[in-house]
C-alpha atoms as a PDB file:
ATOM      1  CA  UNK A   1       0.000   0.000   0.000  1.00  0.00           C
ATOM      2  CA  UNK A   2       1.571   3.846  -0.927  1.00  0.00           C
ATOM      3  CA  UNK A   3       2.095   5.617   2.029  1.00  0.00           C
ATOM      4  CA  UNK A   4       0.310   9.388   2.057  1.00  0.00           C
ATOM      5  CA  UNK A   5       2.996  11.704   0.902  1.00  0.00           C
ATOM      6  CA  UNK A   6       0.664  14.848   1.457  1.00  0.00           C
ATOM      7  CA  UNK A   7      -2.702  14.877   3.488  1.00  0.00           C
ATOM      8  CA  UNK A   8      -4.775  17.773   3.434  1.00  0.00           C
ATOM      9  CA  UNK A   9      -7.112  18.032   6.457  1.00  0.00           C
ATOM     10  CA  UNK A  10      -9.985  20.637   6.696  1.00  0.00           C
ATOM     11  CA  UNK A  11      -7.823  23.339   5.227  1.00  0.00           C
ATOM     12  CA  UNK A  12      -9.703  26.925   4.918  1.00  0.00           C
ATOM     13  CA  UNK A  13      -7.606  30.070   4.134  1.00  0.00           C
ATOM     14  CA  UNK A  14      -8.563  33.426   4.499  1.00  0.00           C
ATOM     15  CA  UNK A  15      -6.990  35.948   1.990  1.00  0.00           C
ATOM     16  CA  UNK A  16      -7.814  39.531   1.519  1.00  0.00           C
ATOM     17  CA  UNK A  17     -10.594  38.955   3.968  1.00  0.00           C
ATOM     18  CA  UNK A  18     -12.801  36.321   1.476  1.00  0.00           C
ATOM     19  CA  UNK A  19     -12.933  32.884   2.088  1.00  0.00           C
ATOM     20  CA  UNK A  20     -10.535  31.491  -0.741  1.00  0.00           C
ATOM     21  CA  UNK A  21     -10.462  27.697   0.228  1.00  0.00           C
ATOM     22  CA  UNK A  22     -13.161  26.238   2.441  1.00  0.00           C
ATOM     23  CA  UNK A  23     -12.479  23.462   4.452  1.00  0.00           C
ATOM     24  CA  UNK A  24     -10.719  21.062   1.307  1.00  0.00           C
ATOM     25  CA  UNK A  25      -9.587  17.408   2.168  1.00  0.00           C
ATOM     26  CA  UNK A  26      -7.699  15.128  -0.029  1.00  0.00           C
ATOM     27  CA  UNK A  27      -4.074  13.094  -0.081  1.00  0.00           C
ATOM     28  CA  UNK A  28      -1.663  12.461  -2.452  1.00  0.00           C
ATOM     29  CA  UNK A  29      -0.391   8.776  -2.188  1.00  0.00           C
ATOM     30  CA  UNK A  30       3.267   8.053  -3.450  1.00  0.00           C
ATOM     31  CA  UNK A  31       3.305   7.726  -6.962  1.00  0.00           C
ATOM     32  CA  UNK A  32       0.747   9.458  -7.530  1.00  0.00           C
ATOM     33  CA  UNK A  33       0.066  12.021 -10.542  1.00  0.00           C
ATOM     34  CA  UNK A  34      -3.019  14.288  -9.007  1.00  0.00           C
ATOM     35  CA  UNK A  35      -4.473  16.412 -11.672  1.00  0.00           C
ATOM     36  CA  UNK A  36      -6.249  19.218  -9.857  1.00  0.00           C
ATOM     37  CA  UNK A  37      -9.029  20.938 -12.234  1.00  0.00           C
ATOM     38  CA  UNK A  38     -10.969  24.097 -11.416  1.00  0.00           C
ATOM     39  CA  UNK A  39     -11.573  27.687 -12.456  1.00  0.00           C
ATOM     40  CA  UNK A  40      -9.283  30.885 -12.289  1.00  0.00           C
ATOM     41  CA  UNK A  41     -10.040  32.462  -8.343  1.00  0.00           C
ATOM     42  CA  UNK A  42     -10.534  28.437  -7.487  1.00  0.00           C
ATOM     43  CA  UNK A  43      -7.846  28.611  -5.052  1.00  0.00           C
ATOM     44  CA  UNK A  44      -5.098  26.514  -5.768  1.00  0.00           C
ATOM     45  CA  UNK A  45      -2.534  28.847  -5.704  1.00  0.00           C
ATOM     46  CA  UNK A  46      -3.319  30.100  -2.395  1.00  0.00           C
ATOM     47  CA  UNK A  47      -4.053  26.386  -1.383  1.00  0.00           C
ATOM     48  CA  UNK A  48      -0.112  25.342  -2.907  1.00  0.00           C
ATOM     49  CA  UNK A  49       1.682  28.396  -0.802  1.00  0.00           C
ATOM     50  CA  UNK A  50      -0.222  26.895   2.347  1.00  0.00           C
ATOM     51  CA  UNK A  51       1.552  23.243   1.682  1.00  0.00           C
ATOM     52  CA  UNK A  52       5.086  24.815   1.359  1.00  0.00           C
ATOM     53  CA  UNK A  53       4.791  26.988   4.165  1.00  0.00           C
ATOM     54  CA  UNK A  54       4.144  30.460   2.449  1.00  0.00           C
ATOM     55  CA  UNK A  55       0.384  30.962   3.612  1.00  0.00           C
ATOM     56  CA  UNK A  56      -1.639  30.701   6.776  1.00  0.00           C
ATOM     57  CA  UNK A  57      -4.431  28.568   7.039  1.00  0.00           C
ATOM     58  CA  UNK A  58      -6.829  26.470   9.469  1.00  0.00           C
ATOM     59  CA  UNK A  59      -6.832  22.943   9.227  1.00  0.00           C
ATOM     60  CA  UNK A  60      -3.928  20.358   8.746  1.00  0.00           C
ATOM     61  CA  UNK A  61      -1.057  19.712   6.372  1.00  0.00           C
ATOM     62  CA  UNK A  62       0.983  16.957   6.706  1.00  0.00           C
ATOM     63  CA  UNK A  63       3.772  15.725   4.807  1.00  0.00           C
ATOM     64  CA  UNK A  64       4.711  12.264   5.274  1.00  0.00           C
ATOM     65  CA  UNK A  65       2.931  11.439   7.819  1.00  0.00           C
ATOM     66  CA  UNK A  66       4.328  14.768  10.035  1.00  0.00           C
ATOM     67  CA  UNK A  67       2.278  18.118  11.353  1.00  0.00           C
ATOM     68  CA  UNK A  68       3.566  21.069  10.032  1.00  0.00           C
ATOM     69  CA  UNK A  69       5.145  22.157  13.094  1.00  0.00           C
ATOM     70  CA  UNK A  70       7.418  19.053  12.699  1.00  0.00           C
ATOM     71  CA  UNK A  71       7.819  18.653   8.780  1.00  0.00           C
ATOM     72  CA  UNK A  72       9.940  21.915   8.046  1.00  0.00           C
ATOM     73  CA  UNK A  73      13.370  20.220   7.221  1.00  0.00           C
ATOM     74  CA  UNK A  74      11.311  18.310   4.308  1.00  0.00           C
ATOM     75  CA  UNK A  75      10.162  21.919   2.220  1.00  0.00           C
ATOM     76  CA  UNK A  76      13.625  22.004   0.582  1.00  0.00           C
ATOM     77  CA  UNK A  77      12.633  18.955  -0.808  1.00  0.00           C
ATOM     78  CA  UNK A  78       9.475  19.921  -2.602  1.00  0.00           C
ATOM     79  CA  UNK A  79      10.030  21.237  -6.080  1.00  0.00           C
ATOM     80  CA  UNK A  80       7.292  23.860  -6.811  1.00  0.00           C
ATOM     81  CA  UNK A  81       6.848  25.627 -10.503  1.00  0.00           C
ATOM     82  CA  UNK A  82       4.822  28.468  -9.947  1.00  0.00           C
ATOM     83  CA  UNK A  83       2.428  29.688 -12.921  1.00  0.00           C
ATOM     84  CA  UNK A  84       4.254  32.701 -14.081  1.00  0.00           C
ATOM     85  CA  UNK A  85       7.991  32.577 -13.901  1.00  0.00           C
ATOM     86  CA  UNK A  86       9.518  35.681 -13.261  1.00  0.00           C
ATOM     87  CA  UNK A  87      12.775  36.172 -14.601  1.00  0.00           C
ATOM     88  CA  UNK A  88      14.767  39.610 -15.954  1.00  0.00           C
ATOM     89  CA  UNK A  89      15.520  38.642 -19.950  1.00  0.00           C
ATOM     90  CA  UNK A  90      18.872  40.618 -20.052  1.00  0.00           C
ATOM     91  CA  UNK A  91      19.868  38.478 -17.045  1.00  0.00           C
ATOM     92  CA  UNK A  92      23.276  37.345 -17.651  1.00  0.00           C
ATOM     93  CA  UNK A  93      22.900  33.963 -16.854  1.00  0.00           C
ATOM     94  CA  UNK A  94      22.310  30.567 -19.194  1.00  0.00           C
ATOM     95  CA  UNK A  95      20.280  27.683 -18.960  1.00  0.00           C
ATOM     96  CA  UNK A  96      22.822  25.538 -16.795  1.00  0.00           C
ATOM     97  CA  UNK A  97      23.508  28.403 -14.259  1.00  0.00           C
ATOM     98  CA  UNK A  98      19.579  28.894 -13.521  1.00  0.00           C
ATOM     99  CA  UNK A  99      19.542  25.034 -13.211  1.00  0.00           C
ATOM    100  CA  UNK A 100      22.439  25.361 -11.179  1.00  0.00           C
ATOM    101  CA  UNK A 101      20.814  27.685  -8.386  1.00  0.00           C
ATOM    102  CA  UNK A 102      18.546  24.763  -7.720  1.00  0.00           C
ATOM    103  CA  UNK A 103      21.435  22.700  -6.014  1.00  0.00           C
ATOM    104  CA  UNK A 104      21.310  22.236  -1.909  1.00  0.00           C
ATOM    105  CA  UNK A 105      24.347  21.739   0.288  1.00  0.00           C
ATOM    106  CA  UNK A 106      24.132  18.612   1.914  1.00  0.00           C
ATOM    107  CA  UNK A 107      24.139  19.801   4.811  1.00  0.00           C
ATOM    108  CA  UNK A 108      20.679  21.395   4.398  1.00  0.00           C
ATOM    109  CA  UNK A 109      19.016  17.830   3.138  1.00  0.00           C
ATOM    110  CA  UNK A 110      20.611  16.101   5.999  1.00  0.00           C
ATOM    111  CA  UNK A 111      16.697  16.199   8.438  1.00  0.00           C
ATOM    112  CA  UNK A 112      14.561  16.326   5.679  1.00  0.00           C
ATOM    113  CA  UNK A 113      16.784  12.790   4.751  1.00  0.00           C
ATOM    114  CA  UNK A 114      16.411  11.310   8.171  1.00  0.00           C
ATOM    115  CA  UNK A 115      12.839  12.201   8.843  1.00  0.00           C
ATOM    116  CA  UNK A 116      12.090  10.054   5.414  1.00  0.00           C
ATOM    117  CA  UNK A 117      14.222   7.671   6.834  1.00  0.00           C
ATOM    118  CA  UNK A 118      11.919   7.703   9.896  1.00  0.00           C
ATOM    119  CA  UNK A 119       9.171   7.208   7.919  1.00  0.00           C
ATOM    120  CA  UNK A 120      10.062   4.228   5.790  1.00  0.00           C
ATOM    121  CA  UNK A 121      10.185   6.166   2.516  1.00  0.00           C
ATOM    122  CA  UNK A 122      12.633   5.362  -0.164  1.00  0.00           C
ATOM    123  CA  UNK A 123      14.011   8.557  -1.721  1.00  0.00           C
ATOM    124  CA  UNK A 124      14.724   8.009  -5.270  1.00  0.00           C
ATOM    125  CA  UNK A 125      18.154   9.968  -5.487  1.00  0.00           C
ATOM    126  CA  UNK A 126      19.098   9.306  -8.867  1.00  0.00           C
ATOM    127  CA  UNK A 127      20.816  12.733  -9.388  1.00  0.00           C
ATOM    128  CA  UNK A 128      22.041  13.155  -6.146  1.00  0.00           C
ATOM    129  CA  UNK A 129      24.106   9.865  -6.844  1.00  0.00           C
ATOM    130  CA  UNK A 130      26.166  11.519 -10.181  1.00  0.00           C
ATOM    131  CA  UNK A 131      29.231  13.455  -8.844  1.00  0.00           C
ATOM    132  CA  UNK A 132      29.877  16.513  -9.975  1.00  0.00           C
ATOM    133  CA  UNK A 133      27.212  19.540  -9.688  1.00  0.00           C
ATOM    134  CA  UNK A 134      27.963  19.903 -12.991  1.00  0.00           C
ATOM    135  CA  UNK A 135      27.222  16.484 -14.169  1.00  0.00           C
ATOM    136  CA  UNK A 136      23.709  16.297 -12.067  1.00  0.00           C
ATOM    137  CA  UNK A 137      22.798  20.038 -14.104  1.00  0.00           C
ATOM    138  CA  UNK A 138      23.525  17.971 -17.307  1.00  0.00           C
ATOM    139  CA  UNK A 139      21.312  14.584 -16.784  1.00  0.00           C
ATOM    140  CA  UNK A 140      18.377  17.234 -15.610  1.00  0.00           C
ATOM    141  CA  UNK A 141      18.825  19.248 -18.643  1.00  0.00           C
ATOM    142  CA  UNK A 142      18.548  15.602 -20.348  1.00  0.00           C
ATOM    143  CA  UNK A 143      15.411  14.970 -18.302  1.00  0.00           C
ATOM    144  CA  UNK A 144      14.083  17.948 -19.552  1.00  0.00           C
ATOM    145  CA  UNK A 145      14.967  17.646 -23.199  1.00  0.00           C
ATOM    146  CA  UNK A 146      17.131  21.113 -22.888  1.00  0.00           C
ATOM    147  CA  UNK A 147      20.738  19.736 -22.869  1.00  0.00           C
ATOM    148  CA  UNK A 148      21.373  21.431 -26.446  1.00  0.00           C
ATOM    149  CA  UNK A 149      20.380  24.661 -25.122  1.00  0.00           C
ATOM    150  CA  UNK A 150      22.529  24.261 -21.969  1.00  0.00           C
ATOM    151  CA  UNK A 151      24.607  27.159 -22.858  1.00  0.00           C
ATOM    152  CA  UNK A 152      21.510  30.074 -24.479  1.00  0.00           C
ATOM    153  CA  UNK A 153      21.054  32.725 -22.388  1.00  0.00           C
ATOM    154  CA  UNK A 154      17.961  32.614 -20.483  1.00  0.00           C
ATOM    155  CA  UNK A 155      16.086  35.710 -21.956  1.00  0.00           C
ATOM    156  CA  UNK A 156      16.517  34.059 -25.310  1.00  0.00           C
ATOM    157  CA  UNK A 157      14.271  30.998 -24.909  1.00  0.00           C
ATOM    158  CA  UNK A 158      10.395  30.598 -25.317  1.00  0.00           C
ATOM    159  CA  UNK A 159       7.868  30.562 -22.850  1.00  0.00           C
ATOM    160  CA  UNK A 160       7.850  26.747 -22.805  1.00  0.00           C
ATOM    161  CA  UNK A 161      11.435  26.221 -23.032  1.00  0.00           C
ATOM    162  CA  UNK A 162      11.652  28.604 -20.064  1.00  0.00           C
ATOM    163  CA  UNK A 163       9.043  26.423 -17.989  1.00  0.00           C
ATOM    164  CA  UNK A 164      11.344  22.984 -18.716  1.00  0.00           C
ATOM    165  CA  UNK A 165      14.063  24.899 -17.503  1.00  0.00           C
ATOM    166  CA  UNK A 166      12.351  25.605 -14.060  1.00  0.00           C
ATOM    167  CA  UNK A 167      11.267  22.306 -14.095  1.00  0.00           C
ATOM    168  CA  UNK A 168      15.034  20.841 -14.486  1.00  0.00           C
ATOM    169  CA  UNK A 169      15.908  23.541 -11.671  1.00  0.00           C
ATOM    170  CA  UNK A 170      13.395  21.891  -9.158  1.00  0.00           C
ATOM    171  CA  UNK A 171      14.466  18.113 -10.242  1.00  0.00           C
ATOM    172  CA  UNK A 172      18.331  18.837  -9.325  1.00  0.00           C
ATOM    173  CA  UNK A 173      17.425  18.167  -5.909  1.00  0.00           C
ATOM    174  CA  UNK A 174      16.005  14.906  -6.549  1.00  0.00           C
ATOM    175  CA  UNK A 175      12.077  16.212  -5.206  1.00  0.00           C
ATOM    176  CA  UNK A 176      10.268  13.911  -2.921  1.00  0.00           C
ATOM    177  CA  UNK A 177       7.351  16.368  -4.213  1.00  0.00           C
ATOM    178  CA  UNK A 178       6.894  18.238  -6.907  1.00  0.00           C
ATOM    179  CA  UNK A 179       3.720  21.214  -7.182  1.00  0.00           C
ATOM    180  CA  UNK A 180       2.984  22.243 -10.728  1.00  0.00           C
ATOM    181  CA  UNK A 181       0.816  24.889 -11.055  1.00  0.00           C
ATOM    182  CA  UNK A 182      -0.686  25.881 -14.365  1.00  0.00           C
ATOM    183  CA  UNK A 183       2.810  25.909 -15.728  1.00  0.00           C
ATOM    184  CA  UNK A 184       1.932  25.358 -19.684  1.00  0.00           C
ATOM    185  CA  UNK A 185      -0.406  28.781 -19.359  1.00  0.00           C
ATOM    186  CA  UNK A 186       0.492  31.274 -22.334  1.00  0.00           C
ATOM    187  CA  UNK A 187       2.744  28.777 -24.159  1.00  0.00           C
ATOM    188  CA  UNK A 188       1.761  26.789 -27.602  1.00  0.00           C
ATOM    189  CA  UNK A 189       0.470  23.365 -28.526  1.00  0.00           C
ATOM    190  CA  UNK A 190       3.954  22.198 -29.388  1.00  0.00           C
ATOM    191  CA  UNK A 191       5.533  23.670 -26.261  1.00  0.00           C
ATOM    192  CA  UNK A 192       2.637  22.479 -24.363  1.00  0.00           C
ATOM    193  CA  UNK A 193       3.471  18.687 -25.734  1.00  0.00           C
ATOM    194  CA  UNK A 194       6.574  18.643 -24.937  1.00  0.00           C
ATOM    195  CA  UNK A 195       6.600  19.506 -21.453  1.00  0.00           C
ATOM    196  CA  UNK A 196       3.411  16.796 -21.126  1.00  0.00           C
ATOM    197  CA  UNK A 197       5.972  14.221 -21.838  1.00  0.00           C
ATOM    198  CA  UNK A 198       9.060  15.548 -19.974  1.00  0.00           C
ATOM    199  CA  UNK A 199       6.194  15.444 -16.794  1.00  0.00           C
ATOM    200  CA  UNK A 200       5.021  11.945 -17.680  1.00  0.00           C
ATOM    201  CA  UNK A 201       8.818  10.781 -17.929  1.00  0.00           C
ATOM    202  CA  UNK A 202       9.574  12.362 -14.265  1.00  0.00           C
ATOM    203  CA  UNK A 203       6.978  10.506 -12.714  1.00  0.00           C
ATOM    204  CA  UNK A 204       6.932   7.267 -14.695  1.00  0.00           C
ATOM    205  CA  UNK A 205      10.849   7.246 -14.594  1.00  0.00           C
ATOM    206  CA  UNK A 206      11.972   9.552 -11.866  1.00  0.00           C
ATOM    207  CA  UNK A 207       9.029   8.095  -9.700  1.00  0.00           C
ATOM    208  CA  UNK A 208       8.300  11.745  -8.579  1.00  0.00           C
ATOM    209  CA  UNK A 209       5.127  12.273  -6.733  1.00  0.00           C
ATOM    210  CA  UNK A 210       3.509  15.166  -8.702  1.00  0.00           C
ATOM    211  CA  UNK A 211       0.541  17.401  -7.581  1.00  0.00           C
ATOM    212  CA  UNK A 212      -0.562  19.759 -10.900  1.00  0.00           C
ATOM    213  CA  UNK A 213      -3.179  22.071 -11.787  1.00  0.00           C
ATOM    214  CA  UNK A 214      -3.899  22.613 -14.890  1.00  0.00           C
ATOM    215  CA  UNK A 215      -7.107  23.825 -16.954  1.00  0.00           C
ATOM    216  CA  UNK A 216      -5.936  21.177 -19.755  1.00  0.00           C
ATOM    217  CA  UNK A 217      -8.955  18.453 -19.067  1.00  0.00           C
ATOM    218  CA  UNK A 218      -7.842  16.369 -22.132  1.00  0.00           C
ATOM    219  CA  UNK A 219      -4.326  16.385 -20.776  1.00  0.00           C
ATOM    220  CA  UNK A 220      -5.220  15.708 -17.280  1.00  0.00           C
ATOM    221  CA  UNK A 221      -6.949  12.631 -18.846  1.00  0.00           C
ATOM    222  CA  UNK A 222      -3.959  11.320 -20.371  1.00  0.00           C
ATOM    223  CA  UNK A 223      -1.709  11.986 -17.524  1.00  0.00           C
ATOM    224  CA  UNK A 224      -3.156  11.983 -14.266  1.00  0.00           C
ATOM    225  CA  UNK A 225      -3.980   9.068 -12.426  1.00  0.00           C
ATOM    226  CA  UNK A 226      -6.248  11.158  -9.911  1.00  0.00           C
ATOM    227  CA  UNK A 227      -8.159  14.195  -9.847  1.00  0.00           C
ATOM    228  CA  UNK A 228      -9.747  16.747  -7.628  1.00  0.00           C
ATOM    229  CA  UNK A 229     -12.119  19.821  -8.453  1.00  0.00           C
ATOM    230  CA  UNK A 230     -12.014  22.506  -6.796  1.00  0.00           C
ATOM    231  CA  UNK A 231     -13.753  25.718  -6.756  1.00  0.00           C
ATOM    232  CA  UNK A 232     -12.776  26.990  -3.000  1.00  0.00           C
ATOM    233  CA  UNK A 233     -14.768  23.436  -2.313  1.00  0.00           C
ATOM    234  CA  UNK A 234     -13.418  20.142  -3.213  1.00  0.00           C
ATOM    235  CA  UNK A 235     -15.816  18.831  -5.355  1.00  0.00           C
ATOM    236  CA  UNK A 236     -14.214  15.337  -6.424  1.00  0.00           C
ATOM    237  CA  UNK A 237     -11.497  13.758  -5.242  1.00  0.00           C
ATOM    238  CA  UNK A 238     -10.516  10.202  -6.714  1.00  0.00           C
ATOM    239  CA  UNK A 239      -9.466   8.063  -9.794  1.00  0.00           C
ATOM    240  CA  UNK A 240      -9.451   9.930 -13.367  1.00  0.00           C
ATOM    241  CA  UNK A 241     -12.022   7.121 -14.971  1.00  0.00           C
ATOM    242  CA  UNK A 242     -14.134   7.927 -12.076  1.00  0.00           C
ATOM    243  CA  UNK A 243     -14.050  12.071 -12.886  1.00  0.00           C
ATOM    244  CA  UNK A 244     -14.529  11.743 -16.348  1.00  0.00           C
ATOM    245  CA  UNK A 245     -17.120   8.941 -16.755  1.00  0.00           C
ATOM    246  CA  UNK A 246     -18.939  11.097 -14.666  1.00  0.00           C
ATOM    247  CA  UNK A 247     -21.006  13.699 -16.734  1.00  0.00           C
ATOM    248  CA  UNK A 248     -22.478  15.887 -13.535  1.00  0.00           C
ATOM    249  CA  UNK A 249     -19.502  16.357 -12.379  1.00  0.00           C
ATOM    250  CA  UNK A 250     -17.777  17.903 -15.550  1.00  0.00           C
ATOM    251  CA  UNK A 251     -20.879  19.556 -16.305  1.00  0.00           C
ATOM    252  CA  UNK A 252     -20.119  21.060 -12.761  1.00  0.00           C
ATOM    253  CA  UNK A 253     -17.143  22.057 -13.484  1.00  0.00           C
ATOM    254  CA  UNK A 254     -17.676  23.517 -16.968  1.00  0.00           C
ATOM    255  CA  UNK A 255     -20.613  25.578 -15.360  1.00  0.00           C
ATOM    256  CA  UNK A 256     -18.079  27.083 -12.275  1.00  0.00           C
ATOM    257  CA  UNK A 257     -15.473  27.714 -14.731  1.00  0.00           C
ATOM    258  CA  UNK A 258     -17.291  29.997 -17.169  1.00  0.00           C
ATOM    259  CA  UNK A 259     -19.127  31.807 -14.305  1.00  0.00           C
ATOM    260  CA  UNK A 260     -15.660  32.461 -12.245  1.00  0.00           C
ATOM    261  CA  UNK A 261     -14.728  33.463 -16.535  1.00  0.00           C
ATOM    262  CA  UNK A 262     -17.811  36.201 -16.412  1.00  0.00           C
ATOM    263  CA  UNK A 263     -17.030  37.802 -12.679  1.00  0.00           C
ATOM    264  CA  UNK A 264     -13.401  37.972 -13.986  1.00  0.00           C
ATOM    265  CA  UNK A 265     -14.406  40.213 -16.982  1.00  0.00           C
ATOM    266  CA  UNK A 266     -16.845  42.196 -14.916  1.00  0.00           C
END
């Protein structure tokens, strides 16, 4: 049986005084691909700063079994990709240096390592196993299907290359964890393919416990192995044949989508 990587236990958050996530449960098993579906304003984002420690809530997070109070040597070990990547383009770096910045000293692994340990988990280091820094930036730039561009400047690549470069920046440190959120919005089909199957390789492959959001239902389909809607409530929570064999619930979620799409352009 998969031991709960993440459990999320009557969370509600509060921000700018409205009620932005009302009492959600759900868990994330290990292995697991969780494609979370819901409108803009749903609350995910706010929902995914409360799980790495950025946001207050109510309610209970735990991450391997441990509160919150207890789990804070495991949040370097959670890769997160945030939605819009912010990054100057006449920044003199290239590809391999911003992967580079992703690297953690030992040192700083060292509790997050024994409290997995504890736990029974098996931590799949299969970069933190290659030698050199160096070397571990190139097989995640392999991962990632950018080792040609390891030397471009980063304010000359596309919106999607830009996004598998992030993504090789959180994988350098060998994630027990890794929280995707919307990170295909803005870029093409093409772009959009291609970091589908760099995903699908990390957690096939990698065996990376991935939570995503992602407005892409078809995509979700082919990927995900659960899903939960949300729309500040958890509507569903469970296996993908389940969420889309089920014709309420997408007409649900079709519905909350284009009204949150109508308030937005009010």
């Amino acid at each position: 049986m998969p031991m709960n990587v993440l459990e999320v236990s009557d969370v509600s958050i509060k921000y700018n005084g409205h009620l932005a996530v009302d009492k959600i449960n759900f868990d994330v098993k290990e292995g697991d691909l969780l494609g979370i579906v819901g409108p803009n304003g749903a609350g995910k984002t706010t929902l995914f700063k409360a799980i790495i420690g950025l946001q207050n809530h109510s309610g209970k997070i735990k991450l391997f079994g441990y509160n919150e109070a207890d789990y804070q040597p495991l949040l370097p070990l959670i890769g997160y990709v945030s939605q819009k990547v912010v990054f100057e383009p006449n920044f003199p770096a290239t590809v391999s240096e911003v992967v580079s910045m992703g690297l953690i000293p030992e040192r700083k692994l060292r509790k997050g390592a024994m409290l997995l340990k504890n736990c029974g988990y098996s931590w799949n280091l299969l970069y933190q196993k290659v030698g050199k820094d160096s070397d571990k930036v190139l097989e995640c730039l392999k991962t990632a299907g950018l080792e040609s561009l390891k030397d471009r400047r980063i304010g000359d690549l596309s919106g999607g290359e830009l996004q598998r470069v992030f993504i090789a920046k959180a994988l350098v440190k060998d994630p027990v964890l890794l929280i995707l959120d919307e990170p295909v919005t803005g870029v093409d089909a093409d772009a959009q393919n291609k970091f589908y199957n760099v995903l699908k390789k990390i957690n096939t492959e990698n065996k990376i416990t991935i939570v995503w959001s992602s407005h892409d239902l078809e995509a979700i389909s082919k990927l995900a192995n659960r899903v939960a809607c949300m729309n500040r409530k958890l509507f569903f929570h469970g296996e993908k044949e389940e969420f889309f064999s089920n014709k309420e619930l997408l007409k649900t979620y079709a519905e909350s989508a284009m009204q949150m799409h109508m308030h937005d352009h009010n």
